[in-house]
Protein backbone atom coordinates (compact mmCIF):
# COMPACT_ATOMS: atom_id res chain seq x y z
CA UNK A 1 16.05 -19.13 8.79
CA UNK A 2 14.94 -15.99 8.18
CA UNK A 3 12.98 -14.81 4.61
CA UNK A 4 15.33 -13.13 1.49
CA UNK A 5 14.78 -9.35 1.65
CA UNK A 6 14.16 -9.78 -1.60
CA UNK A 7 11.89 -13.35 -2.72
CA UNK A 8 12.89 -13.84 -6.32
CA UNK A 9 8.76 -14.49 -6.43
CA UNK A 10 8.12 -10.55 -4.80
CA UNK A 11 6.34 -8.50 -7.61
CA UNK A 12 4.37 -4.71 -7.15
CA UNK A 13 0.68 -5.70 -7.39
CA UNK A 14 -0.34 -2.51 -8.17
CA UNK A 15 0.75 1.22 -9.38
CA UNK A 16 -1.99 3.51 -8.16
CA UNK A 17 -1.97 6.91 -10.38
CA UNK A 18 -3.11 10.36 -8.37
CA UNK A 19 -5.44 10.95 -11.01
CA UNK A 20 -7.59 7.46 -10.52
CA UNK A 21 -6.74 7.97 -6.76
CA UNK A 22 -8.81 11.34 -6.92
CA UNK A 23 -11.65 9.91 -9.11
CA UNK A 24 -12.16 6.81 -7.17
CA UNK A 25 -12.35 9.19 -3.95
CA UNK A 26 -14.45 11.51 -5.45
CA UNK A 27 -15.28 14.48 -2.77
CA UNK A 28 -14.27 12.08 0.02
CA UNK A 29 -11.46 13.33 1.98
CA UNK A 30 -8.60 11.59 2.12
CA UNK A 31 -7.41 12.99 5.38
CA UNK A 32 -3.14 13.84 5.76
CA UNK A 33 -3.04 11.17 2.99
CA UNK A 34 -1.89 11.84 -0.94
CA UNK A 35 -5.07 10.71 -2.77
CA UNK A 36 -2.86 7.45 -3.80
CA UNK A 37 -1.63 6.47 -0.41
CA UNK A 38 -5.32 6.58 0.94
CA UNK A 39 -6.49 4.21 -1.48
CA UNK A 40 -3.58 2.13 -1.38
CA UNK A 41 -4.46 1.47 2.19
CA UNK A 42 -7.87 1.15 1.91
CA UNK A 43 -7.28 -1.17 -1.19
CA UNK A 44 -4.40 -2.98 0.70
CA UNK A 45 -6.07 -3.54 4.30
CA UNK A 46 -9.22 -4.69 2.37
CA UNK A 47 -7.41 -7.72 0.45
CA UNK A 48 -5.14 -8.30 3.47
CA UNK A 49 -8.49 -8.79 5.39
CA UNK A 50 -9.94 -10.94 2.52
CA UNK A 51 -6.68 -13.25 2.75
CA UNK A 52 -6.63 -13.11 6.57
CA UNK A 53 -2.68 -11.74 6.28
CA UNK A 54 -1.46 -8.82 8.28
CA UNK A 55 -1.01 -5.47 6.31
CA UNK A 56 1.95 -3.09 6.87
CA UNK A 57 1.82 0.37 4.79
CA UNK A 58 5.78 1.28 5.56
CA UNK A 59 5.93 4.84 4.20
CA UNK A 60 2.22 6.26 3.69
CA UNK A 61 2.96 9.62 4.14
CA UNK A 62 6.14 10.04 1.93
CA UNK A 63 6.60 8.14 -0.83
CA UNK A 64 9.43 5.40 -0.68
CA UNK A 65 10.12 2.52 -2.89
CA UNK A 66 13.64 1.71 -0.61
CA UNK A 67 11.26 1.51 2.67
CA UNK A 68 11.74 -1.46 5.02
CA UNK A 69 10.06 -4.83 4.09
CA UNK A 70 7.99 -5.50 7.49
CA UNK A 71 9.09 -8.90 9.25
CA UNK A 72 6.58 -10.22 12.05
């Protein structure tokens, strides 16, 4: 059986602002990144590597809230 697209239990964990983005990075460069999408993934790998869970960022460069849901 394969998971809902949409788990009734799925919520946003976070909502990371380009303004805290560019604080927390400070002069570090964030590369091709927007400011929020670099520390989105650096937040994001960093918990999925606490939890031992594969991390999937599925639009980093362009912002999309309709992107795919990754499936293993």
């Amino acid at each position: 059986m394969l998971p809902h697209a949409d788990p009734p239990g799925d919520r946003p964990l976070v909502t990371i602002y380009w303004g805290a983005a560019a604080r927390y990075l400070g002069d570090e460069d964030p590369g091709p990144l927007h400011p929020s999408a670099a520390v989105a993934d650096r937040a994001g790998r960093a918990l999925a590597a606490r939890l031992s869970v594969p991390f999937h960022f599925a639009s980093p460069h362009t912002p999309d809230d309709e992107a795919p849901r990754w499936r293993p």
